[in-house]
Protein backbone atom coordinates (compact mmCIF):
# COMPACT_ATOMS: atom_id res chain seq x y z
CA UNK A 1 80.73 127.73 105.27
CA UNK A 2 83.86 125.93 104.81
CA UNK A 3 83.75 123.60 101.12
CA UNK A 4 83.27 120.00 101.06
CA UNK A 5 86.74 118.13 101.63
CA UNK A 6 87.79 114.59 101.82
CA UNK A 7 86.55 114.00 105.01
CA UNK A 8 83.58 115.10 104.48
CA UNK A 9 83.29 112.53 101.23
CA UNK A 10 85.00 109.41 103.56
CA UNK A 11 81.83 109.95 106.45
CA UNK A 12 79.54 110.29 103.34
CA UNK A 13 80.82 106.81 101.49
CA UNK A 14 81.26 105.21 104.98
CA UNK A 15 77.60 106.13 105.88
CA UNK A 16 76.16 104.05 102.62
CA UNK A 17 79.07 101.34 103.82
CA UNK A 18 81.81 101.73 100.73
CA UNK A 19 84.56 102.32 103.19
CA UNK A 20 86.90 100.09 105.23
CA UNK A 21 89.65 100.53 106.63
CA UNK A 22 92.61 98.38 107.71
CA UNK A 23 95.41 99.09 109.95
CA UNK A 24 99.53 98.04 110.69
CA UNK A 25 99.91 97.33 106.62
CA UNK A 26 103.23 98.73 105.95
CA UNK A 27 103.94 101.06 102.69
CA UNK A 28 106.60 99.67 101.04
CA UNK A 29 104.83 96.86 99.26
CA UNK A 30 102.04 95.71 101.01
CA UNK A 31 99.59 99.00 100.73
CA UNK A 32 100.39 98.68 96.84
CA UNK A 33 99.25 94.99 96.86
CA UNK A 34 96.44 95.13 98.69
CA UNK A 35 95.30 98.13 96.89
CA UNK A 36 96.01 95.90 93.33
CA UNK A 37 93.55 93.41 94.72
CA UNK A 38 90.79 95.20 95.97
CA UNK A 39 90.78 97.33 92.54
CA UNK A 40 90.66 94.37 90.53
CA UNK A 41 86.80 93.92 90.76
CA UNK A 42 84.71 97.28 90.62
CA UNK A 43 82.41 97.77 93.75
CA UNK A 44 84.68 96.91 96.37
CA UNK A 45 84.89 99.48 98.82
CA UNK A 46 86.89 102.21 99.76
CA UNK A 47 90.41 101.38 101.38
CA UNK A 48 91.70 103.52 104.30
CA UNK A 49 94.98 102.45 106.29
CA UNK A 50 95.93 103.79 109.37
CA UNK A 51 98.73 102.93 111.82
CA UNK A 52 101.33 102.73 108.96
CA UNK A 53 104.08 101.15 110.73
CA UNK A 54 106.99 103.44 110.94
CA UNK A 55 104.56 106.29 110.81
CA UNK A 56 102.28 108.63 113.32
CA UNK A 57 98.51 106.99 113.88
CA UNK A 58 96.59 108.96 111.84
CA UNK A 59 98.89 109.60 109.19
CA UNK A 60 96.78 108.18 106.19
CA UNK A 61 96.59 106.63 103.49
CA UNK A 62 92.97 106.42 101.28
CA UNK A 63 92.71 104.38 98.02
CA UNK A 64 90.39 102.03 95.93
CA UNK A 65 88.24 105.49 95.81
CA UNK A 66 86.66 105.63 92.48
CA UNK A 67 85.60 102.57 91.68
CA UNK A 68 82.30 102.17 92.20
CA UNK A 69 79.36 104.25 90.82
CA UNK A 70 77.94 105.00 94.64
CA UNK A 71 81.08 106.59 95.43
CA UNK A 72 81.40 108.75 92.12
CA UNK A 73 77.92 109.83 92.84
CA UNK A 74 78.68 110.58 96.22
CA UNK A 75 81.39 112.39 95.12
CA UNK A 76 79.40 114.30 92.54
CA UNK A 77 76.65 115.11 95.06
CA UNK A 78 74.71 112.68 92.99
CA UNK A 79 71.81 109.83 94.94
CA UNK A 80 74.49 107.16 95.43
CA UNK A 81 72.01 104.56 93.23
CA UNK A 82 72.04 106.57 89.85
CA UNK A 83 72.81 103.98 87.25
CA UNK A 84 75.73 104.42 84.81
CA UNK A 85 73.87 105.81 82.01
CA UNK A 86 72.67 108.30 84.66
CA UNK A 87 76.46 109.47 84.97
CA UNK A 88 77.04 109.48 81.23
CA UNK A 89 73.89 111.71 81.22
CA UNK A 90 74.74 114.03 84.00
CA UNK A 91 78.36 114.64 82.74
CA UNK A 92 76.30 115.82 79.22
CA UNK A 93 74.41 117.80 80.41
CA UNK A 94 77.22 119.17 83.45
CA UNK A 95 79.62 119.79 80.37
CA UNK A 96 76.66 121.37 78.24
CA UNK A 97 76.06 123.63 80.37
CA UNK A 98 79.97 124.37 82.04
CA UNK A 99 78.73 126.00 84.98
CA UNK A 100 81.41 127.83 86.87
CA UNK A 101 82.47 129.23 89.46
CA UNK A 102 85.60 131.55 89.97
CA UNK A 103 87.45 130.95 93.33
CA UNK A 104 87.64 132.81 96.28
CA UNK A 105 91.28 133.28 98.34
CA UNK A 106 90.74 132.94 101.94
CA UNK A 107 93.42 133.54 104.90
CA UNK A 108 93.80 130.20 105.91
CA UNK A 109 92.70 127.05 106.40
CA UNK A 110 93.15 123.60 107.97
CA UNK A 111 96.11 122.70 105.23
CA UNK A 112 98.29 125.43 107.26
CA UNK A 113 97.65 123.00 110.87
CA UNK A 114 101.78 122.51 109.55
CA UNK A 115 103.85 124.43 107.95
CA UNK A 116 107.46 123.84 106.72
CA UNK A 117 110.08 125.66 104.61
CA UNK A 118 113.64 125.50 103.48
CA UNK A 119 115.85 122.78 105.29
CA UNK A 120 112.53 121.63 107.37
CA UNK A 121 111.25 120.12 104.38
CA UNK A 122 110.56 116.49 104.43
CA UNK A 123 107.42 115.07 102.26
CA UNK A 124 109.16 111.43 103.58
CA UNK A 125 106.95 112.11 106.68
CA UNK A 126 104.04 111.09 104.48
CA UNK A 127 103.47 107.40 104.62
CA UNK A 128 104.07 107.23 100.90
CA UNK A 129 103.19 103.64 99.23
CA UNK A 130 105.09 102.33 96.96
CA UNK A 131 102.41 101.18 94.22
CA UNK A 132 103.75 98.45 92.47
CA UNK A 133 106.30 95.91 93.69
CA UNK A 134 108.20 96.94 90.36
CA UNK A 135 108.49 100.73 90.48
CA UNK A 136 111.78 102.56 90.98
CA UNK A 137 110.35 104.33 94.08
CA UNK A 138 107.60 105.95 96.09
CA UNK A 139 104.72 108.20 94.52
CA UNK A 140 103.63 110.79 96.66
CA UNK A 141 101.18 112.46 93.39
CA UNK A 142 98.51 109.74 91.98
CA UNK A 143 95.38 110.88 92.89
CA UNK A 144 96.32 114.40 92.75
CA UNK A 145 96.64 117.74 91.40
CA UNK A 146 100.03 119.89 90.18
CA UNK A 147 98.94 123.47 89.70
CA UNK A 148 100.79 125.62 87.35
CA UNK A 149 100.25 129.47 85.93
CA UNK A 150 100.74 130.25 82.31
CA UNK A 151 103.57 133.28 82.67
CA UNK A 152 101.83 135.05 79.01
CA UNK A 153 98.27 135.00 80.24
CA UNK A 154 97.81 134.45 83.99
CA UNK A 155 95.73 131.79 83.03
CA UNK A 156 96.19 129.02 86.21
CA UNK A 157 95.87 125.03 85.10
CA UNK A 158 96.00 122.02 87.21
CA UNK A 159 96.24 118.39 85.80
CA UNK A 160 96.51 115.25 87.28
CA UNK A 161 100.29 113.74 86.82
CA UNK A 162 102.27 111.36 88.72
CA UNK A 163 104.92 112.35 91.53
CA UNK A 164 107.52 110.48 92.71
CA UNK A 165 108.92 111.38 96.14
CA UNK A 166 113.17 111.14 95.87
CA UNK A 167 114.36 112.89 98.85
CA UNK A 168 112.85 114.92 101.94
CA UNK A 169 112.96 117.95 99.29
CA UNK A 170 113.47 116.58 95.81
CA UNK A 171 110.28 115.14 93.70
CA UNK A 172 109.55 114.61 89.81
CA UNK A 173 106.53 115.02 87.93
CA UNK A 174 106.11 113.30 84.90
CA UNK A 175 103.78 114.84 82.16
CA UNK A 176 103.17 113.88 78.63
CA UNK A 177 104.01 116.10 75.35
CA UNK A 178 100.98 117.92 74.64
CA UNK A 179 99.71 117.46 78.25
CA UNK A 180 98.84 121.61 79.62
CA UNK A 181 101.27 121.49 82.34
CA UNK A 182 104.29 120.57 79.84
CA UNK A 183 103.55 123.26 77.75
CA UNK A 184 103.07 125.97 80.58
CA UNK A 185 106.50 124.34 81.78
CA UNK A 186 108.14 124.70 78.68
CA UNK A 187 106.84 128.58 78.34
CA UNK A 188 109.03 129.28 81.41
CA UNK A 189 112.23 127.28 79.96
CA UNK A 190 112.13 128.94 76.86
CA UNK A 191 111.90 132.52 78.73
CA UNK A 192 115.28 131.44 80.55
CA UNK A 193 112.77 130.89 84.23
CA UNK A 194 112.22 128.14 86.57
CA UNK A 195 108.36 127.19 86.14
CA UNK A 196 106.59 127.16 90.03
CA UNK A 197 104.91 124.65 90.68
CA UNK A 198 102.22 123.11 93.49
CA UNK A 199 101.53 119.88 94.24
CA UNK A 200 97.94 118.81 96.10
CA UNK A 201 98.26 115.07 97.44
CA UNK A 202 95.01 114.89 99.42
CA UNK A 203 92.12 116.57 98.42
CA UNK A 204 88.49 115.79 97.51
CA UNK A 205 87.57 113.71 94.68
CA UNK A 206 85.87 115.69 92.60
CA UNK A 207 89.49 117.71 92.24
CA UNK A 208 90.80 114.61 91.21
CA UNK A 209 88.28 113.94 88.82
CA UNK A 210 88.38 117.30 86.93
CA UNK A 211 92.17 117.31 86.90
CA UNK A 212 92.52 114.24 84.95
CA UNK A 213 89.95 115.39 82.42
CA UNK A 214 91.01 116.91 79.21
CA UNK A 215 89.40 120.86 80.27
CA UNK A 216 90.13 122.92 77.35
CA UNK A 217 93.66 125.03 76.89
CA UNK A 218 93.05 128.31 78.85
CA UNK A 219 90.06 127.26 80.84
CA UNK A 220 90.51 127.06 84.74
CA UNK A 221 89.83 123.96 86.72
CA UNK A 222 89.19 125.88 89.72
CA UNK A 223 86.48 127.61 88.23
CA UNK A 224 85.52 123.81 86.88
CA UNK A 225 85.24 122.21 89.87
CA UNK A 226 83.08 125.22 91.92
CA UNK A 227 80.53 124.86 88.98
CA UNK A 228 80.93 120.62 89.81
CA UNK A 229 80.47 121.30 93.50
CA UNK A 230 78.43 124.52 93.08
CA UNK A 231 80.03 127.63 94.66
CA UNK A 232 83.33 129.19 94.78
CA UNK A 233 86.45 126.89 95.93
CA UNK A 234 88.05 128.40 98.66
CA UNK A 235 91.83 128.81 98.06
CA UNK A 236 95.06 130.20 99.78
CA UNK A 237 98.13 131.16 97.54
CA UNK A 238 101.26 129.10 98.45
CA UNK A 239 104.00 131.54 99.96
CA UNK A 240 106.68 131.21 97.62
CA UNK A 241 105.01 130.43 94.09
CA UNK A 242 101.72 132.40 95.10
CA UNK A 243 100.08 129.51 93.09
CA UNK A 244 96.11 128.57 94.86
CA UNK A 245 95.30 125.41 96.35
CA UNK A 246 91.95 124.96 98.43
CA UNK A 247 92.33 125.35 101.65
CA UNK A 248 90.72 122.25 103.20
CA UNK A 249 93.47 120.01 101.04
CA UNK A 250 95.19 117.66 103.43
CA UNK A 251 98.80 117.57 101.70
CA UNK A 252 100.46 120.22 99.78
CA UNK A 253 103.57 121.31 98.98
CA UNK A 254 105.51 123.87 96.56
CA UNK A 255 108.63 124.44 94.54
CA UNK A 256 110.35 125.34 91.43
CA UNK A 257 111.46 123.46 87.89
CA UNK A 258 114.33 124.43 86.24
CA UNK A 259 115.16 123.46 82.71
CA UNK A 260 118.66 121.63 83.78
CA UNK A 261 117.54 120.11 86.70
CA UNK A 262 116.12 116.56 86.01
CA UNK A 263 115.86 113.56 87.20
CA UNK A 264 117.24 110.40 85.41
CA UNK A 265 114.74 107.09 85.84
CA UNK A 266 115.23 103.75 84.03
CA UNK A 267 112.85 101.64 81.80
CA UNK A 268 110.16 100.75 85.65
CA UNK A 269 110.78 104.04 87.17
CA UNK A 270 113.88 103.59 89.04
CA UNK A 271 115.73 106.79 90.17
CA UNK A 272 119.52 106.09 88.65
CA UNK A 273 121.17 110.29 89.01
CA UNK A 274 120.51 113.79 88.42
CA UNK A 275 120.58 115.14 84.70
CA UNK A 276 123.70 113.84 82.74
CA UNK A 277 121.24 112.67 79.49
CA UNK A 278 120.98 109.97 77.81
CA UNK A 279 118.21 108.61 79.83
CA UNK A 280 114.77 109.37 79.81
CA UNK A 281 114.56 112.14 82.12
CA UNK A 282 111.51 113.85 84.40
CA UNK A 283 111.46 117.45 85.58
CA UNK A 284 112.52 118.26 89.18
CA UNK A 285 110.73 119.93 91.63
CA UNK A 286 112.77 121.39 94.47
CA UNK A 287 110.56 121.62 97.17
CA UNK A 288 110.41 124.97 99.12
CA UNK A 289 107.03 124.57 101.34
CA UNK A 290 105.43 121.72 102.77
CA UNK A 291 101.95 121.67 104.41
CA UNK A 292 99.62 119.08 106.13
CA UNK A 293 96.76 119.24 108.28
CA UNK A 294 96.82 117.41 111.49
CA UNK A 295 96.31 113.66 110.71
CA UNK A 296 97.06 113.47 107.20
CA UNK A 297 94.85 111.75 104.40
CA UNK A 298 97.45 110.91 101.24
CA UNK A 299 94.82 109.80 98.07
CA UNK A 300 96.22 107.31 96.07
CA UNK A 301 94.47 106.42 92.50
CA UNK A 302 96.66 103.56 90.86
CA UNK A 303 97.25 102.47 87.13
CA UNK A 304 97.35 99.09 86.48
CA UNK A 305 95.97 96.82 84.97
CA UNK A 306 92.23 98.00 83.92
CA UNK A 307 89.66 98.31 85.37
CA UNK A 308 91.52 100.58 88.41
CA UNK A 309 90.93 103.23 90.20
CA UNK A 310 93.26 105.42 87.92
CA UNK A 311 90.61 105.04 84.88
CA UNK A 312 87.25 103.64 85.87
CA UNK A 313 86.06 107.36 86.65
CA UNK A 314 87.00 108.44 83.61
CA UNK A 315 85.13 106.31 81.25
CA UNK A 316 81.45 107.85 81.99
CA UNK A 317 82.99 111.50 81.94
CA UNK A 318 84.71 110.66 78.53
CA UNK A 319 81.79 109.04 77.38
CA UNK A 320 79.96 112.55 77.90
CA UNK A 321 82.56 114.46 76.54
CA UNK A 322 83.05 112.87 73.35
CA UNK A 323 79.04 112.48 72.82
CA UNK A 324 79.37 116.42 73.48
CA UNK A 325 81.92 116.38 70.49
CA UNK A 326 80.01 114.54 68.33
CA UNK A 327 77.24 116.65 67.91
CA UNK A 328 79.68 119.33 68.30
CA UNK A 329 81.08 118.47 65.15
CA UNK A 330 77.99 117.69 63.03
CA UNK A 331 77.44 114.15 63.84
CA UNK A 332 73.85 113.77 63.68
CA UNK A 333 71.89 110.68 65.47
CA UNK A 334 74.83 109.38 68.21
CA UNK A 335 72.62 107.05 70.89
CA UNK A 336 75.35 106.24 73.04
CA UNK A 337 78.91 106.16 73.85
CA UNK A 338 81.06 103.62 75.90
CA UNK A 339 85.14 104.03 77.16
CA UNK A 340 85.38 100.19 78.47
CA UNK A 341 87.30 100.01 81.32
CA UNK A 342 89.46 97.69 79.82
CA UNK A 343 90.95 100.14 77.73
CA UNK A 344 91.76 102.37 80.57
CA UNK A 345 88.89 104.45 79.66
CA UNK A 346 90.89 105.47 76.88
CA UNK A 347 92.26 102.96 74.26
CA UNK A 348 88.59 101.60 73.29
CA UNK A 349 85.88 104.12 72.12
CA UNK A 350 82.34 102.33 71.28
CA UNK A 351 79.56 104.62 69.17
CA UNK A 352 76.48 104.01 68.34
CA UNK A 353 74.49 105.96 65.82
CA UNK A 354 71.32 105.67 64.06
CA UNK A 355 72.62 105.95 60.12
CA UNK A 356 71.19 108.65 58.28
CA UNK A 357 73.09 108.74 55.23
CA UNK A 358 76.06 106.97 53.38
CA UNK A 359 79.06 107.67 55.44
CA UNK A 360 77.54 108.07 58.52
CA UNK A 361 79.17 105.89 60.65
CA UNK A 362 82.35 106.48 59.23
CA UNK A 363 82.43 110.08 59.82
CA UNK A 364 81.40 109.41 63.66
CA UNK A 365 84.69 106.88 63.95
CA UNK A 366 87.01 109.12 62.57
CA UNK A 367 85.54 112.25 64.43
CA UNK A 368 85.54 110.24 67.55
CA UNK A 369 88.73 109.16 66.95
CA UNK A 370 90.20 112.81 66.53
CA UNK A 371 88.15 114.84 68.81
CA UNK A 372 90.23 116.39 72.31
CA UNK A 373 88.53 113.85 74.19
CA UNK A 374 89.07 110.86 71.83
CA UNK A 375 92.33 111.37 70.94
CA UNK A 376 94.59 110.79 73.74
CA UNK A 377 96.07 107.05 73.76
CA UNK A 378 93.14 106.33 71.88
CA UNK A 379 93.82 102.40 69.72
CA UNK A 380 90.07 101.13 68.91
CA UNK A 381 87.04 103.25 67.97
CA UNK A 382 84.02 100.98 67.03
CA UNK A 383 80.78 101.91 65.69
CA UNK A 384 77.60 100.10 65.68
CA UNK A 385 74.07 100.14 65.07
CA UNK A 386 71.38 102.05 67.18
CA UNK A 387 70.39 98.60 67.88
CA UNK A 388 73.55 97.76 69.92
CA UNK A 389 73.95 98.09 73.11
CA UNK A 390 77.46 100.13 73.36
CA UNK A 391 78.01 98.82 77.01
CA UNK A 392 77.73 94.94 76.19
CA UNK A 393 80.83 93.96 74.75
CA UNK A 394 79.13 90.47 73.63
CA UNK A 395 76.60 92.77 71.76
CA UNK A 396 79.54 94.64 70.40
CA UNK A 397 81.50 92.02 69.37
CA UNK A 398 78.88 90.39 67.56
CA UNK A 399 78.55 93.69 65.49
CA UNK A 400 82.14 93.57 64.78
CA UNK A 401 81.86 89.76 63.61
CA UNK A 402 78.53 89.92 61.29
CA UNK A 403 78.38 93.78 59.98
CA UNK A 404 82.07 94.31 59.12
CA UNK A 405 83.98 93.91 56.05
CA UNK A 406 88.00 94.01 57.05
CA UNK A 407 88.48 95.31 52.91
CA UNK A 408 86.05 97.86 53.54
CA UNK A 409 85.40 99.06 57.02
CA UNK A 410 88.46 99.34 58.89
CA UNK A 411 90.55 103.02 58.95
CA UNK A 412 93.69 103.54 60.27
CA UNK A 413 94.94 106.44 61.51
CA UNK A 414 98.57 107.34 62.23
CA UNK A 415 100.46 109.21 64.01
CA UNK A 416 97.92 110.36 67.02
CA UNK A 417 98.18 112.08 70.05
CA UNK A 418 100.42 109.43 72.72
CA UNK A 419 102.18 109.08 75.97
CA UNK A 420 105.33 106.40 76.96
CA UNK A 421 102.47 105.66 79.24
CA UNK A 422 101.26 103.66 76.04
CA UNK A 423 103.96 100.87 75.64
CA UNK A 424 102.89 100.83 71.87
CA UNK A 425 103.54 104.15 71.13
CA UNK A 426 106.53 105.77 68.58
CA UNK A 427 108.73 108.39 67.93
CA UNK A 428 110.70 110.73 70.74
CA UNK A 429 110.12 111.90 73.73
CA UNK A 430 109.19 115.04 73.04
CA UNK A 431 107.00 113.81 70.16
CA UNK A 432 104.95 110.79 71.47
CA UNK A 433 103.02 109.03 69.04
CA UNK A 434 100.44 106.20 68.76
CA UNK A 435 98.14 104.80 65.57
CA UNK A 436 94.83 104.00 66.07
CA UNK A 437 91.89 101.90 64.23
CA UNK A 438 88.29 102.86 63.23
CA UNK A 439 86.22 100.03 62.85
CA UNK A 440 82.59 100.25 61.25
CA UNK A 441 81.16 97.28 62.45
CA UNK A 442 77.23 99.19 61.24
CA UNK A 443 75.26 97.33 58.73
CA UNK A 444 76.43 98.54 55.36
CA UNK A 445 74.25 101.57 54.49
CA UNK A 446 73.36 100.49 50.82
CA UNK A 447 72.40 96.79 52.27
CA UNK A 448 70.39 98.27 55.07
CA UNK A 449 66.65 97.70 53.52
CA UNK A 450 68.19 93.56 52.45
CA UNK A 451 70.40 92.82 55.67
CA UNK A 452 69.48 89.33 57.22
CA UNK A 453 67.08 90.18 59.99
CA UNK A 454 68.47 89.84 63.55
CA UNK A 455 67.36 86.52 64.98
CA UNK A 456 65.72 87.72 68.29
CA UNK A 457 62.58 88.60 69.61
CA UNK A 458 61.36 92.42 68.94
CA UNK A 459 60.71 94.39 72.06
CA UNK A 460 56.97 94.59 71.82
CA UNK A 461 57.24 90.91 72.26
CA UNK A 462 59.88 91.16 75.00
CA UNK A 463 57.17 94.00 76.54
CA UNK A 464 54.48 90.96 76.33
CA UNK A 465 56.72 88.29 77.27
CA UNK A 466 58.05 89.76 80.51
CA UNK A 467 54.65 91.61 81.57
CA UNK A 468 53.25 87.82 81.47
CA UNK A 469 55.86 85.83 82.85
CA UNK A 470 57.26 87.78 85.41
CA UNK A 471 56.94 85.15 87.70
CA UNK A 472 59.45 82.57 85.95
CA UNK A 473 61.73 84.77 84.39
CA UNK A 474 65.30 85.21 85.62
């Protein structure tokens, strides 16, 4: 039996009513802005458009698709009511365990319905939004995943980076220093070779979701995502770059990166030339193979202003992951750990800990601030109390305001791990760099036994309270 695809997840998120769909919204701007809306408040449902004007009926366009917890269940194979700290908990225990599952190569596949190569090519037959009323073009690649193969070890990687479409045949990629892809791109330059390269626009979520997590160097995401979804992925290898991509995707297409052959884009994104430097510059993929299956489903996942659909996913898997970390590290006594949203599930990191010993909670901050999945365009790292709740930001805040000392408690750290994705972020760009602050907002661990008593009820009285009062409570 055939995996689970993206159509299988839309009649799964439609069923529990988390999917609408709108038609005759054209892509140019008006996709983009409806998309920014709906995003704007988590919980709104899905967005599908059909009859794209200019475009087939049936060419597609799905977005808005991560954020709400039902449909990251769903998408998980998760009951669609788990609670939040029920994610946070299953991604522990998922990345505890890494299950996987190698993937198996099949002969084809509904992605091969159509097929085109050399002059043929034409990815402008998508009905590509673009996003944002102020970007340079269209982007084919948000909510999807480039596939690349190491040419040392074999070893294949994909990773979620954004793809603008430029002509029928020509598209860029842009991927941060340090990022896996860059440095598997780089390997070929330095070897005198074009790097190949796929592209998967359309494909279920839980692809997206494990290719914008930070999966160790070497590891496979294909073997990831069977042990997500429980058995093999089915793949087929792309004809000219042999790379896999499953075979239930619904847009794919493949091609080749040389090391002089790049694209020049201004400060929002706007395509000004081919390679002549000078400019910031983003690789080019000359496209070779293009495949759809009949009545195409483009996913789109959107940065912008948080929370979006781009980062809201991320913060319970991150959460997980650096929890793993933690305790990974030594870090005895972590209760709980929050990404807000409004940090793009990246730039804010609470912890809270249950201090054991002097330096505690400083040694969680800095460790949390440094660990692989805490360290990427990460500003604030807070830590608090056991007492705290790490997903109340009033709770938080009011940690930061009565249990820390700017002279004392506040670390920074320069020179992390960046991306021009952060606009505060230094140096080149081949050598992106952010700094970052560690803020112990714990009661001070030598005051602990004389610190002013918090001035509200203790939760065998809230027990008492609430078992008696039911009735009149809110």
């Amino acid at each position: 039996m055939a995996n689970k695809d993206l159509r299988n997840w839309l009649e799964d998120v439609d069923s529990i009513g988390e999917l609408q769909t709108v038609t005759g919204v054209e892509h140019h701007e008006e996709i983009g802005g409806l998309v920014d809306i709906f995003q704007r408040k988590m919980g709104n449902p899905a967005v599908m458009f059909d009859e794209v004007p200019g475009f087939p009926k049936g060419h597609r366009v799905i977005a808005n698709i991560l954020t709400s917890v039902p449909r990251i269940n769903v998408a998980l194979g998760l009951d669609p009511e788990a609670s939040e700290m029920d994610l946070i908990r299953w991604w522990r225990d998922y990345m505890g365990d890494a299950p996987t599952h190698a993937p198996r190569e099949v002969n084809g596949g509904p992605l091969l319905d159509n097929v085109s190569e050399g002059e043929a090519v034409d990815i402008t037959t998508i009905p590509t939004p673009k996003w944002h009323e102020h970007d340079g073009g269209n982007f084919i690649g948000t909510g999807c995943m480039v596939v690349m193969k190491d040419p040392d070890t074999g070893w294949v990687n994909f990773g979620c980076y954004r793809v603008q479409s430029h002509e029928p045949a020509l598209a860029t990629v842009m991927m941060s220093p340090g990022k896996h892809g860059r440095l598997i791109m780089e390997k070929y330059h330095r070897r005198g070779e074009a790097c190949p390269v796929a592209v998967v626009a359309g494909m279920h979520p839980a692809f997206f979701m494990i290719a914008g997590l930070e999966i160790p160097y070497g590891k496979n995401e294909f073997d990831a995502v069977g042990g997500l979804m429980q058995e093999p992925i089915e793949v087929i290898n792309m004809p000219k770059t042999g790379l896999p991509v499953p075979s239930g995707a619904e847009i794919a297409f493949e091609g080749f990166i040389h090391a002089d052959d790049k694209v020049l884009e201004g400060p929002l994104g706007e395509w000004t030339g081919y390679y002549a430097g000078g400019q910031r510059e983003e690789p080019a993929i000359r496209i070779e193979t293009f495949m759809h299956r009949d009545n195409p489903v483009l996913t789109g996942a959107i940065p912008a202003v948080p929370p979006n659909d781009n980062t809201f996913y991320l913060g319970t898997y991150r959460c997980g992951a650096v929890w793993n970390q933690l305790e990974a590290a030594g870090v005895p006594e972590v209760k709980g750990v929050w990404a807000h949203e409004a940090g793009g599930s990246r730039m804010w990191l609470t912890v809270s800990i249950k201090q054991m010993y002097g330096g505690h909670s400083k040694q969680a901050g800095m460790i949390a601030a440094s660990c692989h999945a805490g360290a990427y365009c990460n500003r604030w790292v807070v830590v608090v109390d056991d007492d705290i709740d790490p997903t109340n930001m009033d709770d938080v805040v009011w940690a930061m305001c009565t249990r820390f000392d700017p002279r004392e408690d506040m670390e920074t750290i320069r020179g992390g791990w960046s991306s021009h994705l952060d606009p505060m972020c230094y140096d080149g760009d081949t050598d992106r760099r952010s700094a970052r602050v560690v803020v112990d907002a714990c009661i001070p661990f030598n005051r602990r036994d004389s610190f002013p008593i918090v001035a509200r009820s203790s939760r065998e009285l809230d027990d008492r309270i609430r078992a008696k009062y039911a009735d009149v409570l809110p």
